[in-house]
C-alpha atoms as a PDB file:
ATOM      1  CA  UNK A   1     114.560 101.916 116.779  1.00  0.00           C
ATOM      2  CA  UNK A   2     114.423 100.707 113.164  1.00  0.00           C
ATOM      3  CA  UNK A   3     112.323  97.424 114.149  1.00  0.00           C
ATOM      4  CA  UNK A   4     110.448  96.345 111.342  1.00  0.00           C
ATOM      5  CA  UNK A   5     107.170  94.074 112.054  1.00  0.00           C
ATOM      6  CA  UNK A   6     105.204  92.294 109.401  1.00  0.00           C
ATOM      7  CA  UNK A   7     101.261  92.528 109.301  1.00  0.00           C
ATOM      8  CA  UNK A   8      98.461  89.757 107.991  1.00  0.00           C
ATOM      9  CA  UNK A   9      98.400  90.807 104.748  1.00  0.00           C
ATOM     10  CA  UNK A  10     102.712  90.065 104.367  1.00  0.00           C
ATOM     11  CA  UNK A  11     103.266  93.959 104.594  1.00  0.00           C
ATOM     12  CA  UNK A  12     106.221  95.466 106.644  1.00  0.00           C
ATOM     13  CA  UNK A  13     105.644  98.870 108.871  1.00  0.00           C
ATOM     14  CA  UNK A  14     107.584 100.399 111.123  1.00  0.00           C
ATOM     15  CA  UNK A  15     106.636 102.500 114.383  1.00  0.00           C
ATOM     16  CA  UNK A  16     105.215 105.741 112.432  1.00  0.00           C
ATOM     17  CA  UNK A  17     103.094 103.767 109.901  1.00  0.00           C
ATOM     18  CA  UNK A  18      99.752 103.309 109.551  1.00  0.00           C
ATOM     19  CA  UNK A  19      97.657 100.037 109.876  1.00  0.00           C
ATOM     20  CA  UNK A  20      93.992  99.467 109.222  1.00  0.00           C
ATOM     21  CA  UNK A  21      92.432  96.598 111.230  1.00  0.00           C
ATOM     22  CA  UNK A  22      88.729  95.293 111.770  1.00  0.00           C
ATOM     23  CA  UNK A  23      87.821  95.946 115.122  1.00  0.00           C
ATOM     24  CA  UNK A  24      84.237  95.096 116.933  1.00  0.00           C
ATOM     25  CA  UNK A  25      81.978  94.546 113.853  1.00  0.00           C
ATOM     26  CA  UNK A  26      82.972  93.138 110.984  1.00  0.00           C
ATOM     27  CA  UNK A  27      81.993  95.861 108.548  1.00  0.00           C
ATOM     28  CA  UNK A  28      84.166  97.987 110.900  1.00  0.00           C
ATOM     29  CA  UNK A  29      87.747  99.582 109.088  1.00  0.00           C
ATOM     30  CA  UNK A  30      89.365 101.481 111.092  1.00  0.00           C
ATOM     31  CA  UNK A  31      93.447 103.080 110.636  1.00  0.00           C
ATOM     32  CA  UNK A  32      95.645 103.096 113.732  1.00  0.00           C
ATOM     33  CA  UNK A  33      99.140 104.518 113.715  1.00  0.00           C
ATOM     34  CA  UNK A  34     101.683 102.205 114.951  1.00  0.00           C
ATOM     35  CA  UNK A  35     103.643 104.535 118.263  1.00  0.00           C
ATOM     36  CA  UNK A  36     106.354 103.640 120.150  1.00  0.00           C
ATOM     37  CA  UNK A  37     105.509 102.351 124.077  1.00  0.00           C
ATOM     38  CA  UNK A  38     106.925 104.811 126.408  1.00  0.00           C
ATOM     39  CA  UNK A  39     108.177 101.919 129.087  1.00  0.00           C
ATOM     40  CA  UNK A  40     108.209  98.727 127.444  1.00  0.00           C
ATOM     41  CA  UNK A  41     110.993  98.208 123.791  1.00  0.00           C
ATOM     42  CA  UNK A  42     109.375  95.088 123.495  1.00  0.00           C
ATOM     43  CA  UNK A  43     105.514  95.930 122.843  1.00  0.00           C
ATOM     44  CA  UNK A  44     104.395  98.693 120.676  1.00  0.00           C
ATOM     45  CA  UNK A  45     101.239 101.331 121.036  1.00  0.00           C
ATOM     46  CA  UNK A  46      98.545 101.611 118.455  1.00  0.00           C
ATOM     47  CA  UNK A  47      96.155 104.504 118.534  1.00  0.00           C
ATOM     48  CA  UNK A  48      93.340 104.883 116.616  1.00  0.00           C
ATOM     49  CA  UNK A  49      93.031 107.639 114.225  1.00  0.00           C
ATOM     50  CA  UNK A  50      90.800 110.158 115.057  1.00  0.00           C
ATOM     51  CA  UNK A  51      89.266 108.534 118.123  1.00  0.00           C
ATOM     52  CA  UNK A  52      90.446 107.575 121.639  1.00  0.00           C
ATOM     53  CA  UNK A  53      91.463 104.133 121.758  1.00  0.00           C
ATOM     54  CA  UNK A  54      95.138 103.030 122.466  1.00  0.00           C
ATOM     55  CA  UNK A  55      95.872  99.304 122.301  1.00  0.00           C
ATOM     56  CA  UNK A  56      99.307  97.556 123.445  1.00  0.00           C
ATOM     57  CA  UNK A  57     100.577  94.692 121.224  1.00  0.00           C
ATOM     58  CA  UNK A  58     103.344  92.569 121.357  1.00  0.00           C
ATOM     59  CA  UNK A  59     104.625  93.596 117.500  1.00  0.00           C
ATOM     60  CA  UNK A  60     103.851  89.629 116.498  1.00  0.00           C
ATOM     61  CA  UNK A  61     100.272  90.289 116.890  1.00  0.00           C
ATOM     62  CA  UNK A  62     100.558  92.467 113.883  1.00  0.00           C
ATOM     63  CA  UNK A  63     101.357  89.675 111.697  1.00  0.00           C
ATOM     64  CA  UNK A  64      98.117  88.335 113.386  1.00  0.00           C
ATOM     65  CA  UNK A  65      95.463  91.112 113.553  1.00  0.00           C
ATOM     66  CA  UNK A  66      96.189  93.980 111.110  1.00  0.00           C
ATOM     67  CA  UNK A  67      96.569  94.815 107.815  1.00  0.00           C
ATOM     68  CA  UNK A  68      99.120  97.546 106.091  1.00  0.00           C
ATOM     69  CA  UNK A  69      97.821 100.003 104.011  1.00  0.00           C
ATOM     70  CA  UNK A  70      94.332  98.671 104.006  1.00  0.00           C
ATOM     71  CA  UNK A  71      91.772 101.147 103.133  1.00  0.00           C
ATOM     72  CA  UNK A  72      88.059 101.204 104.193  1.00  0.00           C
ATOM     73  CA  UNK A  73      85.633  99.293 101.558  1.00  0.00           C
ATOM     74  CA  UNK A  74      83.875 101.959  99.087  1.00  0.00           C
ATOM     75  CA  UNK A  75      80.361 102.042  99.034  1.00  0.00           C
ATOM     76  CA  UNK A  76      79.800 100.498  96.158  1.00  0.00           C
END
């Protein structure tokens, strides 16, 4: 599957890609990797890097929620 879906910020990733998205607090960054969903070709699986969470998403809500290539605010 080649699908294509386009994030907030007019990007376009592909299952494989990474996504960064503001989740919970608004100072919060956080990069998920877009995964394919093992039952269901319509909806795809992001998982959070380096933590737990998994979160199913119908690919528009990309365009919606989350941002390609985003990367966390420096500290300064």
């Amino acid at each position: 599957m080649a699908s294509r879906f386009r994030t907030k910020d007019g990007g376009e990733v592909r299952v494989g890609d990474q996504v960064w998205a503001r989740v919970r607090q608004e100072s919060d960054n956080n990069p998920w990797l877009i995964t394919r969903h093992p039952l269901d070709r319509t909806h795809v699986v992001l998982k959070e890097i380096g933590g737990t969470e998994e979160r199913v998403h119908h690919p528009d809500d990309l365009a919606l929620y989350y941002y390609a290539n985003r990367q966390p605010a420096s500290g300064g």
